[in-house]
Every structure is written in C-alpha cells, then in structure tokens.
PDB file of N, CA and C in Angstrom:
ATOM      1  N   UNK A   1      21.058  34.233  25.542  1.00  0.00           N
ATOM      2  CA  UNK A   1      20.171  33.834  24.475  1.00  0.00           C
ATOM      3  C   UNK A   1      18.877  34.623  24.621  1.00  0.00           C
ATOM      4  N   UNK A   2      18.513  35.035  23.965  1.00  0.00           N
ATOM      5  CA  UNK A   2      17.674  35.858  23.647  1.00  0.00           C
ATOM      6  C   UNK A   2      15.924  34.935  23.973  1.00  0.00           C
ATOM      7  N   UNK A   3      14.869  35.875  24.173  1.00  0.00           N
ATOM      8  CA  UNK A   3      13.507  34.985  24.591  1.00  0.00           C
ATOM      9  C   UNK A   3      13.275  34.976  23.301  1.00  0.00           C
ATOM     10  N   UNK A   4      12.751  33.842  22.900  1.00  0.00           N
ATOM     11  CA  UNK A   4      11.901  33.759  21.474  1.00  0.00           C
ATOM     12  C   UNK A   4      12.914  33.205  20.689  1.00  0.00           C
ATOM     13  N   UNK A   5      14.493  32.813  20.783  1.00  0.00           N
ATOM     14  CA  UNK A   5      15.477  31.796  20.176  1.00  0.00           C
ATOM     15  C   UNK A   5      14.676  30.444  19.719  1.00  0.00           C
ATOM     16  N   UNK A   6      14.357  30.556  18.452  1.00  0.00           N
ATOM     17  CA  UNK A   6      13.819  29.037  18.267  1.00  0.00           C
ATOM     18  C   UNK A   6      15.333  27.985  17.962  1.00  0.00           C
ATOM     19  N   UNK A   7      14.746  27.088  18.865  1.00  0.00           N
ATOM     20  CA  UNK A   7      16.040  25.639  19.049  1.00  0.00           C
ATOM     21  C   UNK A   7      15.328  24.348  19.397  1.00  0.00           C
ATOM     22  N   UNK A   8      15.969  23.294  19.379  1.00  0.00           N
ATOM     23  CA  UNK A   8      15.293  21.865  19.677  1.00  0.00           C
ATOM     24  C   UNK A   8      14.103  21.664  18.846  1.00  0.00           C
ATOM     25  N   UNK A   9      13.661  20.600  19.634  1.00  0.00           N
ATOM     26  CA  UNK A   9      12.531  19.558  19.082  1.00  0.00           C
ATOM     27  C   UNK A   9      11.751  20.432  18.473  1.00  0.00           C
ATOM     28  N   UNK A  10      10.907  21.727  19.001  1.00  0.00           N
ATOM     29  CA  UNK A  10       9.660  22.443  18.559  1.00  0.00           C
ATOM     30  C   UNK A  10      10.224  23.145  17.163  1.00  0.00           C
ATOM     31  N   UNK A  11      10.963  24.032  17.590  1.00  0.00           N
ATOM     32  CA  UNK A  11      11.755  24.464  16.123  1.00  0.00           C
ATOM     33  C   UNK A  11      12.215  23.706  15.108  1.00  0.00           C
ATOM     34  N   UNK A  12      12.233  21.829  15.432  1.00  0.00           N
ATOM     35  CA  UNK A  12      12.582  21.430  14.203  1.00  0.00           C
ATOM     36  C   UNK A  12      11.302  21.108  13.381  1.00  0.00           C
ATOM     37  N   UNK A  13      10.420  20.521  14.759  1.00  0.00           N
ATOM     38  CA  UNK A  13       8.896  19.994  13.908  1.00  0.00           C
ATOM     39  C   UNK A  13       8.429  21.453  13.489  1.00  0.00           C
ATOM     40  N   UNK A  14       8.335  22.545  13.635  1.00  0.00           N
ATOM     41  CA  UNK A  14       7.751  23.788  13.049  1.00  0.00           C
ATOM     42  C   UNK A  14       8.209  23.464  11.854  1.00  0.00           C
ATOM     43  N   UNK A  15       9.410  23.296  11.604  1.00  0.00           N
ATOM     44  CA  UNK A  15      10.591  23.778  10.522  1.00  0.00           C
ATOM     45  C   UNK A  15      10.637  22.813   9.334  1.00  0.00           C
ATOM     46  N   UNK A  16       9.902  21.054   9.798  1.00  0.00           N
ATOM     47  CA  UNK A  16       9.264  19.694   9.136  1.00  0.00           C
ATOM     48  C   UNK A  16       8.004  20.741   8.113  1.00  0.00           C
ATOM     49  N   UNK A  17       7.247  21.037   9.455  1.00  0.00           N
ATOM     50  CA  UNK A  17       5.813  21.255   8.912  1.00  0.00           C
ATOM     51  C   UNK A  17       5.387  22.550   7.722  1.00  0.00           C
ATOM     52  N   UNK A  18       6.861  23.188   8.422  1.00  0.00           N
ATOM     53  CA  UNK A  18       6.759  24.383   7.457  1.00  0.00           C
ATOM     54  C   UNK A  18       7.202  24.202   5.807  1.00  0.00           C
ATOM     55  N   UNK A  19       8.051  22.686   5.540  1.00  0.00           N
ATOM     56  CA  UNK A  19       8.746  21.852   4.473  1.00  0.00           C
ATOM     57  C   UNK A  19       7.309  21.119   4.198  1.00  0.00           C
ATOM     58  N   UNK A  20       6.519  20.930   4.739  1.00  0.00           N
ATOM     59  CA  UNK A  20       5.873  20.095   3.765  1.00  0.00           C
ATOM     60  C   UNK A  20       4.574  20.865   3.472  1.00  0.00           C
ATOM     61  N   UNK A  21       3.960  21.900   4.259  1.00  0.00           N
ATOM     62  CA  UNK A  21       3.067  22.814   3.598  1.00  0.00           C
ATOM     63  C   UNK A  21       3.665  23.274   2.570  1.00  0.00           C
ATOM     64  N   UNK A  22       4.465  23.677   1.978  1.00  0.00           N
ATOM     65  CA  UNK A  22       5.672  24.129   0.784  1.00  0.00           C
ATOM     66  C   UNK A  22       5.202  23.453  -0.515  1.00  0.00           C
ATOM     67  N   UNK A  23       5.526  21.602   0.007  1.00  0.00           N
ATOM     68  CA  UNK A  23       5.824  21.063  -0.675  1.00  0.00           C
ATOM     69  C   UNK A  23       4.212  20.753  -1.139  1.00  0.00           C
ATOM     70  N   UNK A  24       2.792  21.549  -0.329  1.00  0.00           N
ATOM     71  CA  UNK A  24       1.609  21.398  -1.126  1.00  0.00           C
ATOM     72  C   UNK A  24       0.838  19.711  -0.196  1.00  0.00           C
ATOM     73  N   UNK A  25       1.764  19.334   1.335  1.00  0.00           N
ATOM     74  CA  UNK A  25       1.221  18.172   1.581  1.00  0.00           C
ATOM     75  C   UNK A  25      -0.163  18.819   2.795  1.00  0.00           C
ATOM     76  N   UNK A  26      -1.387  17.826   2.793  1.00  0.00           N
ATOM     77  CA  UNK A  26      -2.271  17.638   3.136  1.00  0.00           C
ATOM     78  C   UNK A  26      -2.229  18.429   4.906  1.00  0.00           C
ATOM     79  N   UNK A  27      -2.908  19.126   5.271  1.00  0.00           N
ATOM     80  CA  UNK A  27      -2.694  19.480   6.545  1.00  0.00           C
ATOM     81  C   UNK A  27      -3.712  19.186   7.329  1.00  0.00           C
ATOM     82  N   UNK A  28      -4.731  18.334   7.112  1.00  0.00           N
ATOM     83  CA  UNK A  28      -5.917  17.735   7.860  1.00  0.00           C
ATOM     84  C   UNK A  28      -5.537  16.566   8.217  1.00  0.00           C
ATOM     85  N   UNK A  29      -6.046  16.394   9.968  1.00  0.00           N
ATOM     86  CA  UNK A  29      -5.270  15.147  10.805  1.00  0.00           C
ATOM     87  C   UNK A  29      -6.217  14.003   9.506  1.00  0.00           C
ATOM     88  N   UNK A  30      -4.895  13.110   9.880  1.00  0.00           N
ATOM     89  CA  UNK A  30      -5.315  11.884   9.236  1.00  0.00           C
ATOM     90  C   UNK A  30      -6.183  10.838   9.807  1.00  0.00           C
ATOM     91  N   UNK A  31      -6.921  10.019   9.370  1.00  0.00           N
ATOM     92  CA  UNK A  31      -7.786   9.070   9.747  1.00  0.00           C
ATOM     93  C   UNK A  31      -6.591   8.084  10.421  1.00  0.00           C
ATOM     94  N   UNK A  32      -7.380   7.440  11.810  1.00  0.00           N
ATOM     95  CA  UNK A  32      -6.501   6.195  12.826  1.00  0.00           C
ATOM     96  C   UNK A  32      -7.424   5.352  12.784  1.00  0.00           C
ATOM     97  N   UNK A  33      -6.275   4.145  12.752  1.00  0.00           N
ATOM     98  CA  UNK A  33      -7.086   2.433  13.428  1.00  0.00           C
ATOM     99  C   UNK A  33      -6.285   2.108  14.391  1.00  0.00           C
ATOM    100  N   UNK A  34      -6.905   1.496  15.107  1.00  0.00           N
ATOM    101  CA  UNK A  34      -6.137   0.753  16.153  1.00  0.00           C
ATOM    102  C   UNK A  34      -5.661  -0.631  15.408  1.00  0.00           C
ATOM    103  N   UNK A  35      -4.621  -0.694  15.539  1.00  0.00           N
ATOM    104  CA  UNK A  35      -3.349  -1.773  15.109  1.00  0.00           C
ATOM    105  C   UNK A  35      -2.909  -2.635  15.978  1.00  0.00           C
ATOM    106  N   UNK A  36      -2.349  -4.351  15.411  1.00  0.00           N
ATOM    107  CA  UNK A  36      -1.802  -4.629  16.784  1.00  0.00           C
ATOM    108  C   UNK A  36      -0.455  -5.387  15.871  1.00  0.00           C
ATOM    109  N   UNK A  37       0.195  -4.895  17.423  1.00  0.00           N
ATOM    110  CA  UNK A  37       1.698  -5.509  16.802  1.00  0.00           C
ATOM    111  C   UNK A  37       2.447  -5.898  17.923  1.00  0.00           C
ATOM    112  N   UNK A  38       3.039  -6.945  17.454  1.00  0.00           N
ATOM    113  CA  UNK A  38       3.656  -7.916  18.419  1.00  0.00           C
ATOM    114  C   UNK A  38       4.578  -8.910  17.690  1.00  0.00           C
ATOM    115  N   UNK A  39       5.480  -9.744  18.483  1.00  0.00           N
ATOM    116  CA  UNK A  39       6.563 -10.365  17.821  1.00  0.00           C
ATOM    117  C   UNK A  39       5.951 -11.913  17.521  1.00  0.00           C
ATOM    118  N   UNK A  40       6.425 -12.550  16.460  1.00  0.00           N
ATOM    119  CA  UNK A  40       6.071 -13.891  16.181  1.00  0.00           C
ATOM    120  C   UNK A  40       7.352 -15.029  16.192  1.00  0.00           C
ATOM    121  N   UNK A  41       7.290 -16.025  16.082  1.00  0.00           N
ATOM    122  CA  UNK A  41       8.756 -16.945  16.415  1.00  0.00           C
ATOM    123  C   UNK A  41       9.468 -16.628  15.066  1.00  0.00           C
ATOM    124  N   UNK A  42       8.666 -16.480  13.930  1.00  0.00           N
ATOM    125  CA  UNK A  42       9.163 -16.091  12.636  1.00  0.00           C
ATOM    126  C   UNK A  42       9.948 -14.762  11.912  1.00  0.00           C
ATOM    127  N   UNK A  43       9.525 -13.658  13.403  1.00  0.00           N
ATOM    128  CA  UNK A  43       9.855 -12.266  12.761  1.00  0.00           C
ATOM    129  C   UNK A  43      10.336 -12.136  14.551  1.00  0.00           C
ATOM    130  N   UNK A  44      11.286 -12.271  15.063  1.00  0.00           N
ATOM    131  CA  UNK A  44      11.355 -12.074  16.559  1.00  0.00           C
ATOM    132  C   UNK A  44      10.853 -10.409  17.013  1.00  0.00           C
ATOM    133  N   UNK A  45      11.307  -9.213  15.803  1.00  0.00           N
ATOM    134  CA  UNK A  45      11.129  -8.012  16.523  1.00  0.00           C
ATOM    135  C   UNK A  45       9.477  -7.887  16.377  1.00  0.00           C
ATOM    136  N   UNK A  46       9.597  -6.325  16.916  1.00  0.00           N
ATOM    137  CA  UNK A  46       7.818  -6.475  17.238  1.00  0.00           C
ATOM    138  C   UNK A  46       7.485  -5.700  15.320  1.00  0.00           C
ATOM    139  N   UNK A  47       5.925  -6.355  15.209  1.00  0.00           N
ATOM    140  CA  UNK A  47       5.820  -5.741  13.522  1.00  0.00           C
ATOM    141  C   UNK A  47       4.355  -5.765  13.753  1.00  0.00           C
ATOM    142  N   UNK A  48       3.607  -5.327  12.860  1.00  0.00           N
ATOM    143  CA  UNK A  48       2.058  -5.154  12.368  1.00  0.00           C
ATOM    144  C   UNK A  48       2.013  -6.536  12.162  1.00  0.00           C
ATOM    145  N   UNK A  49       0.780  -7.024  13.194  1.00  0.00           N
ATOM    146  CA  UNK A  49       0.049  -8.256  12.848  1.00  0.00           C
ATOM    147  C   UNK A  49      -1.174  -8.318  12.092  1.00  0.00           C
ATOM    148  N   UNK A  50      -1.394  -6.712  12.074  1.00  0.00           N
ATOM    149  CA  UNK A  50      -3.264  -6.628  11.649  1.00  0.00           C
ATOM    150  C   UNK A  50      -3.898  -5.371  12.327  1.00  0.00           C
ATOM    151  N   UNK A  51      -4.775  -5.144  12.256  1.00  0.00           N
ATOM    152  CA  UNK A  51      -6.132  -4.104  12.378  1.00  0.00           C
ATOM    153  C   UNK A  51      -6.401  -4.948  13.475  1.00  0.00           C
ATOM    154  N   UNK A  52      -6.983  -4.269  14.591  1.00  0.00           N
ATOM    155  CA  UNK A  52      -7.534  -4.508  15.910  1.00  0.00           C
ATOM    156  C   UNK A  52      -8.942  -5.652  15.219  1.00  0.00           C
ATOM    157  N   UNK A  53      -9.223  -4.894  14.649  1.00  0.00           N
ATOM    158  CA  UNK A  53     -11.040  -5.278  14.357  1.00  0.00           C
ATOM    159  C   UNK A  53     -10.753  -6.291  13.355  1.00  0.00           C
ATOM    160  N   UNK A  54      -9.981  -6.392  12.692  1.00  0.00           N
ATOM    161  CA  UNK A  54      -9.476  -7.968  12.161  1.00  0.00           C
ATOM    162  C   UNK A  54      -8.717  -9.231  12.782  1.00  0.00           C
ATOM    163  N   UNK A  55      -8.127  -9.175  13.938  1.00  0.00           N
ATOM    164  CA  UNK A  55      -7.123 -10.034  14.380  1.00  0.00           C
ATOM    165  C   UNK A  55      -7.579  -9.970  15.866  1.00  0.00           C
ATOM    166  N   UNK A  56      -7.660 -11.020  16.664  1.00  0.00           N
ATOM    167  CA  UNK A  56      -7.881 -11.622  17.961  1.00  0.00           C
ATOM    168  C   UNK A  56      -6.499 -10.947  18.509  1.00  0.00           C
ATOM    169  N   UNK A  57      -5.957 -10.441  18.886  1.00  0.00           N
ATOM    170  CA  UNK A  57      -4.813 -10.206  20.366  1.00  0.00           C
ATOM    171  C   UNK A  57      -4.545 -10.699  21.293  1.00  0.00           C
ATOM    172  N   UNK A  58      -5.994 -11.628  21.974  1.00  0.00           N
ATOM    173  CA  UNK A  58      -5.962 -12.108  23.034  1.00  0.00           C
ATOM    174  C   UNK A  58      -5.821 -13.311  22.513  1.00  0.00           C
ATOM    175  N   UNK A  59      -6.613 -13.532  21.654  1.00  0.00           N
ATOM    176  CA  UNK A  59      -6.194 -15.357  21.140  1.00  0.00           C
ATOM    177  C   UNK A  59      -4.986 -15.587  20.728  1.00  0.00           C
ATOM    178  N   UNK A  60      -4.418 -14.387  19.480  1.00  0.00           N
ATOM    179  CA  UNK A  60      -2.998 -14.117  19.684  1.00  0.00           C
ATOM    180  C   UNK A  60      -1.778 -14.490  20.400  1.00  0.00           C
ATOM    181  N   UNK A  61      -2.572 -14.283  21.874  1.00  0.00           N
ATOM    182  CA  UNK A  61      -1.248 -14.039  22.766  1.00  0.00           C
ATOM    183  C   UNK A  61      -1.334 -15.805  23.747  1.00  0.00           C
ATOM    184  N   UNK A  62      -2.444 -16.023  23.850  1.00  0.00           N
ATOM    185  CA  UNK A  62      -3.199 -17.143  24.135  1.00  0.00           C
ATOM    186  C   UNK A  62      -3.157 -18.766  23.533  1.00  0.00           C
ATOM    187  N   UNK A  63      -2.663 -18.411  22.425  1.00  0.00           N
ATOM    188  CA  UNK A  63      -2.165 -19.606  21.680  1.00  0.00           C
ATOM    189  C   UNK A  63      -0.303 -20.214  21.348  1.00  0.00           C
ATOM    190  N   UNK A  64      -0.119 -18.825  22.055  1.00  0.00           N
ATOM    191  CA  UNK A  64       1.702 -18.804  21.908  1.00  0.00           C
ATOM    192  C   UNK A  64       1.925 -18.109  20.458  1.00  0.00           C
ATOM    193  N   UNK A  65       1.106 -17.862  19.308  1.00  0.00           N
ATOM    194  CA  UNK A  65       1.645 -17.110  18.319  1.00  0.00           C
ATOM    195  C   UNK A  65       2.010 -16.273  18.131  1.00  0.00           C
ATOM    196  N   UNK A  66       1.780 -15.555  18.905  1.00  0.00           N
ATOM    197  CA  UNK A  66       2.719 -14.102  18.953  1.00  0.00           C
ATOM    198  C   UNK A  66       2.814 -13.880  20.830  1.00  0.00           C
ATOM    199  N   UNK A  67       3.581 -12.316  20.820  1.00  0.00           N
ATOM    200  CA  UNK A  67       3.876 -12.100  22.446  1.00  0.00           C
ATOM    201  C   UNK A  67       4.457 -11.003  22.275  1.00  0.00           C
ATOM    202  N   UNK A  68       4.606  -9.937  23.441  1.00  0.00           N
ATOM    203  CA  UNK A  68       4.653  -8.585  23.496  1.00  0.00           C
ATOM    204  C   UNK A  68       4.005  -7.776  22.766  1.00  0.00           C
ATOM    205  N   UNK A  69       2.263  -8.057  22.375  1.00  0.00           N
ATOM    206  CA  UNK A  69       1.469  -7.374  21.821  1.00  0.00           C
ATOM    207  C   UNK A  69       0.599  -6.053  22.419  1.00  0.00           C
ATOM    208  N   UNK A  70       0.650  -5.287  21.620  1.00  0.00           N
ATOM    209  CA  UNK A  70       0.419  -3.958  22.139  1.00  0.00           C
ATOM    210  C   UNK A  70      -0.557  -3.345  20.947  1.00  0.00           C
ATOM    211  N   UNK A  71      -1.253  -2.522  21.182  1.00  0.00           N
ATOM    212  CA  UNK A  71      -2.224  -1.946  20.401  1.00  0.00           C
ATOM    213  C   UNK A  71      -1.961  -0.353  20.567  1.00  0.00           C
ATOM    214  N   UNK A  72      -1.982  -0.206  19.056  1.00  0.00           N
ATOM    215  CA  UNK A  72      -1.278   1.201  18.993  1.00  0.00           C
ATOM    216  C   UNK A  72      -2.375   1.686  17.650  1.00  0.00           C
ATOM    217  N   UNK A  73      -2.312   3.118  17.774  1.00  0.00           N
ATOM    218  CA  UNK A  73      -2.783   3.777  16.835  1.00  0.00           C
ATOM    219  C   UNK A  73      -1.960   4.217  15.583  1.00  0.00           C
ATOM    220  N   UNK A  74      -2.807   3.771  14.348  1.00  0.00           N
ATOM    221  CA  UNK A  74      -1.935   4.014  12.638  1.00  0.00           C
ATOM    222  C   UNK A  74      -2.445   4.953  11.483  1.00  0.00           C
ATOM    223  N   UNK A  75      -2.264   5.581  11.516  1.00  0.00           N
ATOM    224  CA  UNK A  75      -2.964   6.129   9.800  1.00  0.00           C
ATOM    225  C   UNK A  75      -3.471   5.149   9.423  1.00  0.00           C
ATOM    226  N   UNK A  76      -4.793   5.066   8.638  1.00  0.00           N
ATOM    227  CA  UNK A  76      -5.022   4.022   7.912  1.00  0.00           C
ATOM    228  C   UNK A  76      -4.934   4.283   6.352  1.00  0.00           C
TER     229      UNK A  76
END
C-alpha cells in the first residue's frame, strides 16, 4: 500500500466534510452548552434533562429523580 493511501476513520470524516462544504453547510465551530443527561424511572435510557445552568444535577441525583448523570457538551 502505497504512503498517502487515504482509508478509515480520517478519510471518511475528510470525505463527510468534503459533502457538506459542497452542499454550502456552515464551517465555523458551533456554539456549546454544557448539558445534563441522565436516566429517569420514566425514560430508563440516559436522555437530555436540561442545560447545566437550568437544572440542579446534584439535586437531581440527590432526590432519586434521575441517576447516571453526566454533563456533556451540545451545540446549542
């Protein structure tokens, strides 16, 4: 195989990014919030509970209403 064979992961996201500059989409990183998501007795898998800066996590987790909460970063 030759040096410079594009294959795998990098060659496919090149190959994404090169499909959506095409298609005219936005190439400036997008704005993040911190998110929190965690499972409830009502929705067992884990899902978006809310915006960090809107929703308690610790009271969250503290009251039994939710559990396996994690704070992750989202486009907003």
């Amino acid at each position: 195989m030759a040096k410079g064979y594009a294959e795998g992961p990098a060659a496919e996201e090149a190959e994404r990014r090169r499909e959506e500059l095409e298609r005219g989409e936005d190439d400036r990183p997008r704005e993040t919030r911190v998110a929190v998501e965690g499972c409830t007795p009502d929705e067992p898998e884990r899902h978006f509970l809310g915006w960090a800066d809107d929703v308690d996590a610790d009271e969250l987790f503290a009251s039994g209403a939710a559990w396996g909460i994690r704070r992750v970063r989202r486009p907003s």
